[in-house]
ModelCIF file with pLDDT and N, C-alpha, C, O atoms, coordinates in Angstrom:
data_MODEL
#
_entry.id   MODEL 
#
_entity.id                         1 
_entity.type                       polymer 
_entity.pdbx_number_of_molecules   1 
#
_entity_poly.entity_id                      1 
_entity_poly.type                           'polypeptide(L)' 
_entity_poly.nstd_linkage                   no 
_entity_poly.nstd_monomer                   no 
_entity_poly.pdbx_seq_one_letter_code       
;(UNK)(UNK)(UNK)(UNK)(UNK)(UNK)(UNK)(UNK)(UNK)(UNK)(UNK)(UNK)(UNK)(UNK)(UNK)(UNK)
(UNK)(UNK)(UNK)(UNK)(UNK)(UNK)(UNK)(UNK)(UNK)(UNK)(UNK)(UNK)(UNK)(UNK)(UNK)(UNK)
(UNK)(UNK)(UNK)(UNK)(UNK)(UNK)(UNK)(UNK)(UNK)(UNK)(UNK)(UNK)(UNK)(UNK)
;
_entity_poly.pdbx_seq_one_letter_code_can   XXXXXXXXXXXXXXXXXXXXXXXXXXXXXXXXXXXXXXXXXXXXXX 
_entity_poly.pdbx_strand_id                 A 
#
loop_
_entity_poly_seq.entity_id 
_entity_poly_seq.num 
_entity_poly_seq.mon_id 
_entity_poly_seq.hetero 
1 1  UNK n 
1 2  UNK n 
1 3  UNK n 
1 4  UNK n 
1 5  UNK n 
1 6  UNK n 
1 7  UNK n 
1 8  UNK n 
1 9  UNK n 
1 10 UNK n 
1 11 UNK n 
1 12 UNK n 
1 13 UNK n 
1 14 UNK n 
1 15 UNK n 
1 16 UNK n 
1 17 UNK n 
1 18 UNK n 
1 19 UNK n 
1 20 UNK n 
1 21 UNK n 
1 22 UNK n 
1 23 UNK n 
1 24 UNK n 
1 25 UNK n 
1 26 UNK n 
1 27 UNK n 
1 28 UNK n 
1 29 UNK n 
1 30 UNK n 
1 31 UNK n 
1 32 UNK n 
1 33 UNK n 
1 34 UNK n 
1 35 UNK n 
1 36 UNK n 
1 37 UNK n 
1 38 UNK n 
1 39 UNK n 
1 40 UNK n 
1 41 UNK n 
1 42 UNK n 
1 43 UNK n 
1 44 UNK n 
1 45 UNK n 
1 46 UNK n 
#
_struct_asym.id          A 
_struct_asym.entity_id   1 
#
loop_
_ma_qa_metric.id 
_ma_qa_metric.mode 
_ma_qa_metric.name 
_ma_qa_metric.software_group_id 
_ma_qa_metric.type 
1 global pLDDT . pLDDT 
2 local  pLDDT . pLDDT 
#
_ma_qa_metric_global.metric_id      1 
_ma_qa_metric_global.metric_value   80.76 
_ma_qa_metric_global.model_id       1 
_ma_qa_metric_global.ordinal_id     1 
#
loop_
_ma_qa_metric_local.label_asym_id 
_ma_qa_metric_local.label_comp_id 
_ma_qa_metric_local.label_seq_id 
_ma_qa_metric_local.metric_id 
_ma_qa_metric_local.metric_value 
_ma_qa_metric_local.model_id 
_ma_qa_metric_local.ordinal_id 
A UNK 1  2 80.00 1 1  
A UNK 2  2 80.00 1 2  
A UNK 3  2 77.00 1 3  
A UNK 4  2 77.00 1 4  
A UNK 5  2 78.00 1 5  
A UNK 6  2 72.00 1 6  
A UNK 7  2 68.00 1 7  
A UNK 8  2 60.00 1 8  
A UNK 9  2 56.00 1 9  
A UNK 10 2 53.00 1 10 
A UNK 11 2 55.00 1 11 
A UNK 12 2 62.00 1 12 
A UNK 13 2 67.00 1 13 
A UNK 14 2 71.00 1 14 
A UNK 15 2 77.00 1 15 
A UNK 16 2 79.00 1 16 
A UNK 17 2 81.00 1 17 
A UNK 18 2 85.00 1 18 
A UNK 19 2 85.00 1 19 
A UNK 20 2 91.00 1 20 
A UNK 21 2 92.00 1 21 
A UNK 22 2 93.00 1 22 
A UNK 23 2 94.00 1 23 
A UNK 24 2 91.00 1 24 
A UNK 25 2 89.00 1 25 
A UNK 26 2 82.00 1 26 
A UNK 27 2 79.00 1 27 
A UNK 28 2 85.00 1 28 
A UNK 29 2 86.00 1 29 
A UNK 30 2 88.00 1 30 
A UNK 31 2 86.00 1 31 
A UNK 32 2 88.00 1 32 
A UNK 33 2 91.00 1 33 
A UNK 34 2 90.00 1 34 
A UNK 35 2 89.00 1 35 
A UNK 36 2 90.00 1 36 
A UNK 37 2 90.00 1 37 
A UNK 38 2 90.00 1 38 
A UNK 39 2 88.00 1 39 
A UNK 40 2 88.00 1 40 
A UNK 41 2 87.00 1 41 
A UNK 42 2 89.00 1 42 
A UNK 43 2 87.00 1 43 
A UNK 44 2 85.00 1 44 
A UNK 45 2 76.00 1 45 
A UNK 46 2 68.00 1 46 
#
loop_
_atom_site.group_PDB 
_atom_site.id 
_atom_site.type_symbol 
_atom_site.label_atom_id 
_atom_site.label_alt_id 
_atom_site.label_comp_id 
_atom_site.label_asym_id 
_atom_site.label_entity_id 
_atom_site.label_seq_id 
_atom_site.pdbx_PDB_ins_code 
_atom_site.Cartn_x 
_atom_site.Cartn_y 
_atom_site.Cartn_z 
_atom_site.occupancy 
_atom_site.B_iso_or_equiv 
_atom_site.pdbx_formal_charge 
_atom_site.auth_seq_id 
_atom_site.auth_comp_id 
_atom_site.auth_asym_id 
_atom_site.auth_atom_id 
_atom_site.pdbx_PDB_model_num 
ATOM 1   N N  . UNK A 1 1  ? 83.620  117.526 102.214 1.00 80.00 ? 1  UNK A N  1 
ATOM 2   C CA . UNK A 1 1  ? 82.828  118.332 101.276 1.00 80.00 ? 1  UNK A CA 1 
ATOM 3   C C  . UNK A 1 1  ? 83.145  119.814 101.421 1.00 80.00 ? 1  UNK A C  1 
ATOM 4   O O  . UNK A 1 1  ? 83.317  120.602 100.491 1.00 80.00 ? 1  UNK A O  1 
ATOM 5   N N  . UNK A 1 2  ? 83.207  120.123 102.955 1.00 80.00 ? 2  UNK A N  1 
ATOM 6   C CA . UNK A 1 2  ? 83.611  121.790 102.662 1.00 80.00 ? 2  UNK A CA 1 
ATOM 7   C C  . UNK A 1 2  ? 85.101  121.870 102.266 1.00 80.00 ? 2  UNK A C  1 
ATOM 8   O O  . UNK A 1 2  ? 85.536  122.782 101.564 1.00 80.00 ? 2  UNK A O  1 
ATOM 9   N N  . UNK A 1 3  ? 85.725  121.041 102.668 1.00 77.00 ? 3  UNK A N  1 
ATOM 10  C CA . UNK A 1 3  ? 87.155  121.260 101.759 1.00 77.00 ? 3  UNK A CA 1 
ATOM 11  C C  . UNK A 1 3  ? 87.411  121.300 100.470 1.00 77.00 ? 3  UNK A C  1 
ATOM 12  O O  . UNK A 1 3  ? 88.272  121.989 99.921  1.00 77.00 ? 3  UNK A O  1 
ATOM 13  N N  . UNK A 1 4  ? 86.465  120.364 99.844  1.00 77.00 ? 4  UNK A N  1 
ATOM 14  C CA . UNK A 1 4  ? 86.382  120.571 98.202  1.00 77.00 ? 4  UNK A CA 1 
ATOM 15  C C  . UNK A 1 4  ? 85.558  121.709 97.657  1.00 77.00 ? 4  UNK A C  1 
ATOM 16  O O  . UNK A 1 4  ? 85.788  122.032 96.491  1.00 77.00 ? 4  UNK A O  1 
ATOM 17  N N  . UNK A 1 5  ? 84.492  122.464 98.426  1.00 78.00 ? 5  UNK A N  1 
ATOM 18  C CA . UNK A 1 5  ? 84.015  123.517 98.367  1.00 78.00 ? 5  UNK A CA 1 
ATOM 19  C C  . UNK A 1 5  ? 84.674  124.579 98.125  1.00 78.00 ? 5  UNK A C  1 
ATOM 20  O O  . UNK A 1 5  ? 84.266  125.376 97.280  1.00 78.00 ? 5  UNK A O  1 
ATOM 21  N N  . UNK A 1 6  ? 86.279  124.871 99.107  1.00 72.00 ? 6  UNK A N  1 
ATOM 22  C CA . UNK A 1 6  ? 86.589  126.136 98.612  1.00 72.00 ? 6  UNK A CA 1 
ATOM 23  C C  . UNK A 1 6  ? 87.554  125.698 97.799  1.00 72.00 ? 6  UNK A C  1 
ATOM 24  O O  . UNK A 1 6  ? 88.048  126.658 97.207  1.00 72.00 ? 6  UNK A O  1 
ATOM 25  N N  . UNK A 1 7  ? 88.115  124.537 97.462  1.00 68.00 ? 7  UNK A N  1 
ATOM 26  C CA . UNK A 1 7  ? 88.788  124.167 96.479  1.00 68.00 ? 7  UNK A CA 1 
ATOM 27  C C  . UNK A 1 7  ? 88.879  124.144 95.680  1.00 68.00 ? 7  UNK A C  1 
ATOM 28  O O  . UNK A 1 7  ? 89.875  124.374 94.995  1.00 68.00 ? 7  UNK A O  1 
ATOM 29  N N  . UNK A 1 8  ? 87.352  123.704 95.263  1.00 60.00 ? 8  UNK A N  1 
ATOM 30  C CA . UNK A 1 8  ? 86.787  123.770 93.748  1.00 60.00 ? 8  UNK A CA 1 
ATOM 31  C C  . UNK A 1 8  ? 87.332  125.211 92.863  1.00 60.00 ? 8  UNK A C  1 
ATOM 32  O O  . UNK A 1 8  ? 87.984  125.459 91.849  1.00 60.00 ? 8  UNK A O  1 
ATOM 33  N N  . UNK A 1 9  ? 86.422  126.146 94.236  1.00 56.00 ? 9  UNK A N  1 
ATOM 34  C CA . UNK A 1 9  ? 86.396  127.642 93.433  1.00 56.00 ? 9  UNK A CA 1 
ATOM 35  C C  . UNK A 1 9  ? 87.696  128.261 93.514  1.00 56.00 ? 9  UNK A C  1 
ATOM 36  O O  . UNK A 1 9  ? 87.782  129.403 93.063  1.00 56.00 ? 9  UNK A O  1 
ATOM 37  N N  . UNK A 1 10 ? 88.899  127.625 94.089  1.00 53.00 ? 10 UNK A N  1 
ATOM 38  C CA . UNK A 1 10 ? 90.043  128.828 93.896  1.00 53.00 ? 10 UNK A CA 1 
ATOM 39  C C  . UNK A 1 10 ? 90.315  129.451 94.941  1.00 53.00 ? 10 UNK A C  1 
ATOM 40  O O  . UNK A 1 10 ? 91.472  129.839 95.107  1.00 53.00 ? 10 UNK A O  1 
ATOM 41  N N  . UNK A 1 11 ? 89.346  129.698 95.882  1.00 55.00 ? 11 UNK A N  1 
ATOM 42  C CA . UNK A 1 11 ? 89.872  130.734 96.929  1.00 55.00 ? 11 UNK A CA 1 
ATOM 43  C C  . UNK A 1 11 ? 90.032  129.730 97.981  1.00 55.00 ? 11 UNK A C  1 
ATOM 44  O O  . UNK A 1 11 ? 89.662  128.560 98.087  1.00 55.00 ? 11 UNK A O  1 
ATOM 45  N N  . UNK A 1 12 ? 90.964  130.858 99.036  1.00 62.00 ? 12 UNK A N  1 
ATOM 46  C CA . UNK A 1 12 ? 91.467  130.371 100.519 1.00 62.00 ? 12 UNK A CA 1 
ATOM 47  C C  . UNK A 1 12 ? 90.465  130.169 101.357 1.00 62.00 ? 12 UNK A C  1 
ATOM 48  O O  . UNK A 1 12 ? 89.564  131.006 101.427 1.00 62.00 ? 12 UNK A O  1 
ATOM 49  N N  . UNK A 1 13 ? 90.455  129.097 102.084 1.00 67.00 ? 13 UNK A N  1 
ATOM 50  C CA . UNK A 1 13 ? 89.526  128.604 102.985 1.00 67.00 ? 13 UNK A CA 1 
ATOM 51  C C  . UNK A 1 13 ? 89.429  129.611 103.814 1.00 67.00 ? 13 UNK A C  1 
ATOM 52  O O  . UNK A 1 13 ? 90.533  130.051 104.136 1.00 67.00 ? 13 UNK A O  1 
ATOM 53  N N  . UNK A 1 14 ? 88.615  130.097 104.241 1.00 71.00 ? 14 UNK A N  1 
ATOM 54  C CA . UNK A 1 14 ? 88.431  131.405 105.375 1.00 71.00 ? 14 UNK A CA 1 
ATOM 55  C C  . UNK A 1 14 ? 87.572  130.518 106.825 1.00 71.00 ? 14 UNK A C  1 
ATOM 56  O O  . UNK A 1 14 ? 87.303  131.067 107.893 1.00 71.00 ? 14 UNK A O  1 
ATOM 57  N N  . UNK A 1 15 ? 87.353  129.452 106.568 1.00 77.00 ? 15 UNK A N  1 
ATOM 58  C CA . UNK A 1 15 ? 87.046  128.590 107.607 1.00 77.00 ? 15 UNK A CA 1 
ATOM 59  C C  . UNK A 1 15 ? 88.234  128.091 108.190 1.00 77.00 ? 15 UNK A C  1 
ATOM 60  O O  . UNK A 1 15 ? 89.265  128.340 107.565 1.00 77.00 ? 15 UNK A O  1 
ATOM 61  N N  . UNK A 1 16 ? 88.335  127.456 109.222 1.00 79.00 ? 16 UNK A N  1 
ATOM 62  C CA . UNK A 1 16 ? 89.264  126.533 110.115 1.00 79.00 ? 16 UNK A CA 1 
ATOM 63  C C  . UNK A 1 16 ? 88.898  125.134 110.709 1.00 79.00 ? 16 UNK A C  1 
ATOM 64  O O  . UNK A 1 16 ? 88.630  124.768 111.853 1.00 79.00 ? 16 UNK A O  1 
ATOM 65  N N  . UNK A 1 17 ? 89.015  124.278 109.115 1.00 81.00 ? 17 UNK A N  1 
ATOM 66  C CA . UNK A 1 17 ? 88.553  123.251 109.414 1.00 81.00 ? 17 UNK A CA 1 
ATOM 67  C C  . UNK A 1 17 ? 89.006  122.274 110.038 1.00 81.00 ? 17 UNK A C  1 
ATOM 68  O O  . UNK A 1 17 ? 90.196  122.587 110.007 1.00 81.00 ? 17 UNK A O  1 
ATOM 69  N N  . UNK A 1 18 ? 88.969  121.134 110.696 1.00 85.00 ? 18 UNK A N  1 
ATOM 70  C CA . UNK A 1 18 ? 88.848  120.168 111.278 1.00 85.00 ? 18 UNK A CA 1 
ATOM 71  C C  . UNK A 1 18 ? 89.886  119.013 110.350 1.00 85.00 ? 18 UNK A C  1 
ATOM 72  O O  . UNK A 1 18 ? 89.252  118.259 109.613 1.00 85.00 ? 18 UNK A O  1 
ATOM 73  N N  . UNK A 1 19 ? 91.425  118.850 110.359 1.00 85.00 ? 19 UNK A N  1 
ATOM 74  C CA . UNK A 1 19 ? 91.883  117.902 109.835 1.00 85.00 ? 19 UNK A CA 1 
ATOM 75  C C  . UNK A 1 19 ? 93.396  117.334 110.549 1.00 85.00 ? 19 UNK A C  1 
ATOM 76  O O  . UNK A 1 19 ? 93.997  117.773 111.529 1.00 85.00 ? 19 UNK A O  1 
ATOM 77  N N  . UNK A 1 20 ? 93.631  116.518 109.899 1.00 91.00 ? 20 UNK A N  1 
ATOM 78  C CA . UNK A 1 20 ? 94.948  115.394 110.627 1.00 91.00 ? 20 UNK A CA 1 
ATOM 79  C C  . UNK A 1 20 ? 96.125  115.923 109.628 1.00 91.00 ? 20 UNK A C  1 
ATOM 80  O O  . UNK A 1 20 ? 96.335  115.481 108.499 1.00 91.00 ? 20 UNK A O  1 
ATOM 81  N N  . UNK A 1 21 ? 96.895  117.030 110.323 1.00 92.00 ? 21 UNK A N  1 
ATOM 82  C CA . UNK A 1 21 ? 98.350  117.967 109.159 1.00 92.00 ? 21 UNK A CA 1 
ATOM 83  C C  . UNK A 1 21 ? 99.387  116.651 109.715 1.00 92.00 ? 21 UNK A C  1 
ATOM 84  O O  . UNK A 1 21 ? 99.014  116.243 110.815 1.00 92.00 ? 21 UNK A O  1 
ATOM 85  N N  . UNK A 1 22 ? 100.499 115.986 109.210 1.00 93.00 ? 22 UNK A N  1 
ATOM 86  C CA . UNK A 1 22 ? 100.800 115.007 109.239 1.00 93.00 ? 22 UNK A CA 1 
ATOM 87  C C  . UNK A 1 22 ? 102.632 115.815 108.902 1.00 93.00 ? 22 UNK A C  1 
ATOM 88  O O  . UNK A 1 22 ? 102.992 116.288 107.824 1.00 93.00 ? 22 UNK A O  1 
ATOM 89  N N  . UNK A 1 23 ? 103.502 115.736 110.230 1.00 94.00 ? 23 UNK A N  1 
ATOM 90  C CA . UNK A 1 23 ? 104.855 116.373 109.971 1.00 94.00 ? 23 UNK A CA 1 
ATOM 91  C C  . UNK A 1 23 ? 105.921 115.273 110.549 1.00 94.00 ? 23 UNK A C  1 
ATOM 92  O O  . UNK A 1 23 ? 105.641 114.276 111.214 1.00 94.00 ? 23 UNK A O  1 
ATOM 93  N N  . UNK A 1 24 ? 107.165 115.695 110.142 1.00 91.00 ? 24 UNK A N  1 
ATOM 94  C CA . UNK A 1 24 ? 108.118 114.644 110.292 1.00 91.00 ? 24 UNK A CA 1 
ATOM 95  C C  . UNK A 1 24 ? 108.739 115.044 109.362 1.00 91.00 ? 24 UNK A C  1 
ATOM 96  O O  . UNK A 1 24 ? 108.341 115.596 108.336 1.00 91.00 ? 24 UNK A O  1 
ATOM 97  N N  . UNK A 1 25 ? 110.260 114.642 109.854 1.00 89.00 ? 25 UNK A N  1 
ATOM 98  C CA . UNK A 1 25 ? 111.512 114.904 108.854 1.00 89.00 ? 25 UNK A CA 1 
ATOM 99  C C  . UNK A 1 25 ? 111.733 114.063 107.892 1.00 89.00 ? 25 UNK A C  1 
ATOM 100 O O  . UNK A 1 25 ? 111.085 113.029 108.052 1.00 89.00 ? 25 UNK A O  1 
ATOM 101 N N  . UNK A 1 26 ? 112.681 114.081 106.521 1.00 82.00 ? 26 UNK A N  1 
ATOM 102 C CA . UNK A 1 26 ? 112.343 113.372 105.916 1.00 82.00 ? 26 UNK A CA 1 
ATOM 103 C C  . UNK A 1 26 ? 112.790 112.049 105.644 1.00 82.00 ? 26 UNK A C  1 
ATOM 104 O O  . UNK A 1 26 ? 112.611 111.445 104.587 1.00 82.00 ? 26 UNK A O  1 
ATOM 105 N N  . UNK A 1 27 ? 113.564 111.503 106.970 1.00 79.00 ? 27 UNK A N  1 
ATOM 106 C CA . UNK A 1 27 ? 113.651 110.163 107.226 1.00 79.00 ? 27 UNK A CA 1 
ATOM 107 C C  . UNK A 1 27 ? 112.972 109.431 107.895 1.00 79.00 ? 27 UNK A C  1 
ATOM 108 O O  . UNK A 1 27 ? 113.047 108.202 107.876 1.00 79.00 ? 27 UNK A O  1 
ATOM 109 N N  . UNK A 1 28 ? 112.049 110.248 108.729 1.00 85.00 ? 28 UNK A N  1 
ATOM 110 C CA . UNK A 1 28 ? 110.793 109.494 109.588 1.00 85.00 ? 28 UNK A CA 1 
ATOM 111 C C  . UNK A 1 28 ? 109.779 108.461 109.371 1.00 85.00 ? 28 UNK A C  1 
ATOM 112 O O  . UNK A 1 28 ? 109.218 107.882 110.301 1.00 85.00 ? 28 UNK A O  1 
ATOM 113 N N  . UNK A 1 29 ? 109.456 108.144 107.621 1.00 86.00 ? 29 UNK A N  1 
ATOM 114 C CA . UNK A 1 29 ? 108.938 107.213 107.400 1.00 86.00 ? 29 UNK A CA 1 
ATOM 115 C C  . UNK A 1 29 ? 107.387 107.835 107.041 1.00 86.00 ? 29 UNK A C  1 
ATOM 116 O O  . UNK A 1 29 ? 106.509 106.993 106.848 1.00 86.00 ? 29 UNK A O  1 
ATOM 117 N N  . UNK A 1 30 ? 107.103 108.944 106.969 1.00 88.00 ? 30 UNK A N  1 
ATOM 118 C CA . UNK A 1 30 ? 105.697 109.689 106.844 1.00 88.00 ? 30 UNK A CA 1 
ATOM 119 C C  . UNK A 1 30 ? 105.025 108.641 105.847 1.00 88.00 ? 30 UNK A C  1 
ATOM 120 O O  . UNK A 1 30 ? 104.142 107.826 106.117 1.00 88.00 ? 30 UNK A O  1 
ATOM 121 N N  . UNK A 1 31 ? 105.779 108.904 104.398 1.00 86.00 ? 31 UNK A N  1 
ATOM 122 C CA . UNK A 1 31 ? 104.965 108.083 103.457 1.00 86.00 ? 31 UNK A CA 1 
ATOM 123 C C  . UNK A 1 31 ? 104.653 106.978 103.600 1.00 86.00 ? 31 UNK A C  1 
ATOM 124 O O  . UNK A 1 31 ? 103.611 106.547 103.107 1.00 86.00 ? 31 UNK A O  1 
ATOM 125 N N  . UNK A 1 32 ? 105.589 106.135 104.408 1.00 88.00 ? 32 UNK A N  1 
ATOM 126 C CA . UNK A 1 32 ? 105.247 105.142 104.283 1.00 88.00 ? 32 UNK A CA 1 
ATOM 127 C C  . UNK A 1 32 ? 104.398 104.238 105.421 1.00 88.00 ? 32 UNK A C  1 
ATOM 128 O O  . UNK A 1 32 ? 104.191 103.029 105.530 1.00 88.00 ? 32 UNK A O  1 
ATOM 129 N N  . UNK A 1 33 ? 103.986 105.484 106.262 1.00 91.00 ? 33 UNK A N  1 
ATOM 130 C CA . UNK A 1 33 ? 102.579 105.601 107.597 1.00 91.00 ? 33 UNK A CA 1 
ATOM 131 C C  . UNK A 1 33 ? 101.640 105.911 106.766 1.00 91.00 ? 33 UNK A C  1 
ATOM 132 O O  . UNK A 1 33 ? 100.759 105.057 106.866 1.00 91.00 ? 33 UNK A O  1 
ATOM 133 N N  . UNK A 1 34 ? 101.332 106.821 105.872 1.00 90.00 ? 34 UNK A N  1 
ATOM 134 C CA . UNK A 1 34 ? 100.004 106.953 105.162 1.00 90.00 ? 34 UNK A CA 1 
ATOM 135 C C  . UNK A 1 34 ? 100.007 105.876 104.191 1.00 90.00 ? 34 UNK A C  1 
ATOM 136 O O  . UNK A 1 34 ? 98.843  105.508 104.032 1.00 90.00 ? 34 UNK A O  1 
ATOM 137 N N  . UNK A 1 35 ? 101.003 105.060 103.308 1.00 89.00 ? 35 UNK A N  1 
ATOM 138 C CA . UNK A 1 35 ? 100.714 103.802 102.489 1.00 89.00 ? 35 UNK A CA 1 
ATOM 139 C C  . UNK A 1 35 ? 99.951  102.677 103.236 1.00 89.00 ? 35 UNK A C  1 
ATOM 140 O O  . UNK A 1 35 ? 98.909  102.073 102.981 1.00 89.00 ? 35 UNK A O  1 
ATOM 141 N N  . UNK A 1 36 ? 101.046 102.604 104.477 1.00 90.00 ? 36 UNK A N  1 
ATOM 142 C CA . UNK A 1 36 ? 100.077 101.550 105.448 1.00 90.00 ? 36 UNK A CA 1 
ATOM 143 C C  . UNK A 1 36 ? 98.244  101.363 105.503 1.00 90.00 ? 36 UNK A C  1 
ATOM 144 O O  . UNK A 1 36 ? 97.397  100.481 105.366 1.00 90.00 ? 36 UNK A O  1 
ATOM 145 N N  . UNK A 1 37 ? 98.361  103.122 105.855 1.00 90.00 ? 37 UNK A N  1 
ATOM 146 C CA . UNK A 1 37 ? 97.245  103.659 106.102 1.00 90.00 ? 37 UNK A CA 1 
ATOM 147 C C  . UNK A 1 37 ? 95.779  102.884 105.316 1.00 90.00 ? 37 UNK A C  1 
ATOM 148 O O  . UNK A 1 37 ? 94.724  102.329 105.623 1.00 90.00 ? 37 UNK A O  1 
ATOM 149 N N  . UNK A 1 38 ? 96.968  103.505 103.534 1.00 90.00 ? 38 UNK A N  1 
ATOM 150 C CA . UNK A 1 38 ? 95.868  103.165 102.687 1.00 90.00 ? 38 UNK A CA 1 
ATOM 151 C C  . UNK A 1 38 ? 95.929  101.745 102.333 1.00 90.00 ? 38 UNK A C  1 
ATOM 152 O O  . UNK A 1 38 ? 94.927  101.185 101.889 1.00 90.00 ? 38 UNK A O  1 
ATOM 153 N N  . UNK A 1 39 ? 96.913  101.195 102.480 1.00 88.00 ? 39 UNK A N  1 
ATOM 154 C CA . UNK A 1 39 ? 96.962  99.558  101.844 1.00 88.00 ? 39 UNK A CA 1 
ATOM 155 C C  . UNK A 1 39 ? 97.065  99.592  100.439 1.00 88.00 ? 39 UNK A C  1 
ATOM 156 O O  . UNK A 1 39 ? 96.351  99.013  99.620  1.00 88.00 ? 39 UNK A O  1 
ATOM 157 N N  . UNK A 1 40 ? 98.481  100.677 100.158 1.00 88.00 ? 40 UNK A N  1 
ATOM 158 C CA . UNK A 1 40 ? 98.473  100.728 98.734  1.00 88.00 ? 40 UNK A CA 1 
ATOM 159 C C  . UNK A 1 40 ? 99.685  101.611 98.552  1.00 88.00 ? 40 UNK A C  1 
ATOM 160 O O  . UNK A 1 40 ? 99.774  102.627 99.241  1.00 88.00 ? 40 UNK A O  1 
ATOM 161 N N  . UNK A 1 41 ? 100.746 101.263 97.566  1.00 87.00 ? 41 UNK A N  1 
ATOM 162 C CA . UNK A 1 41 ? 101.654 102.270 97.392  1.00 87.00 ? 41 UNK A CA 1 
ATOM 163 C C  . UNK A 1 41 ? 101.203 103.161 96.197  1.00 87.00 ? 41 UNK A C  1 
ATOM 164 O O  . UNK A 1 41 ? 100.748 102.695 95.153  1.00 87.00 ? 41 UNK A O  1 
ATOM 165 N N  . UNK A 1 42 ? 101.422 104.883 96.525  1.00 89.00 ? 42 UNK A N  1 
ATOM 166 C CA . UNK A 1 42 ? 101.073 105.451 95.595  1.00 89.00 ? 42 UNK A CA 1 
ATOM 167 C C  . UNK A 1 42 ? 101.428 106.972 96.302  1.00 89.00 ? 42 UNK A C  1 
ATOM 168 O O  . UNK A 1 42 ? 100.604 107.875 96.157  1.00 89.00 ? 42 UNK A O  1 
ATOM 169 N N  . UNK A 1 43 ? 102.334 107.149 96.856  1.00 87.00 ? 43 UNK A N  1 
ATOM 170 C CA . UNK A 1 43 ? 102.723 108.055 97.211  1.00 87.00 ? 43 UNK A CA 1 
ATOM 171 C C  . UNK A 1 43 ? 104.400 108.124 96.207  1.00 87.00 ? 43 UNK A C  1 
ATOM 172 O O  . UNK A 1 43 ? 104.849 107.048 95.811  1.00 87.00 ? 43 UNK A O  1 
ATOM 173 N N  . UNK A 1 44 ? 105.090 109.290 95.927  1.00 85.00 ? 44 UNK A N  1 
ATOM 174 C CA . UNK A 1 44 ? 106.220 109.700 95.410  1.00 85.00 ? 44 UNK A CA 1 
ATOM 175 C C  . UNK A 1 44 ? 107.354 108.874 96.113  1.00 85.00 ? 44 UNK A C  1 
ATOM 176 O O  . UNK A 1 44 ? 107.414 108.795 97.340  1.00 85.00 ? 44 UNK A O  1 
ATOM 177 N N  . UNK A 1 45 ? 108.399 108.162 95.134  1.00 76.00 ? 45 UNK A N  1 
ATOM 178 C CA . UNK A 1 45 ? 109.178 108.140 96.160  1.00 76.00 ? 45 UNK A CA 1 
ATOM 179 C C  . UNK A 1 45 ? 110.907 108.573 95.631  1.00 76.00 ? 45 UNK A C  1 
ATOM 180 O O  . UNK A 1 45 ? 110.882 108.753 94.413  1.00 76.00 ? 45 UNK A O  1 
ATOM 181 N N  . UNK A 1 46 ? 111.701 108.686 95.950  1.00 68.00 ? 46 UNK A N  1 
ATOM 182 C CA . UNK A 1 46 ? 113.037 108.940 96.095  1.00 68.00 ? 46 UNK A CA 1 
ATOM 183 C C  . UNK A 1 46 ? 113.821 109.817 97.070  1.00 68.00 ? 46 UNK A C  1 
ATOM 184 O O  . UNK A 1 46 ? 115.048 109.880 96.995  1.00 68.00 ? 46 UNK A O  1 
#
């Protein structure tokens, strides 16, 4: 909710919130750890 809070309005979060930043090169398989995740393909692919 506070993430969609400053989202909504446009401006930069001036808080330091609490989340999971998710890195890896781009053969590592990222997308296809968060598809798992969700139990659903719907991430970009090529």
């Amino acid at each position: 909710k506070l993430q969609d809070v400053f989202s909504t309005v446009g401006v930069q979060n001036p808080i330091d919130l609490p989340q999971i930043a998710v890195v890896g090169s781009q053969s590592s398989g990222k997308s296809s750890v968060l598809e798992n995740i969700v139990g659903r393909d719907f991430l970009p692919r090529g």
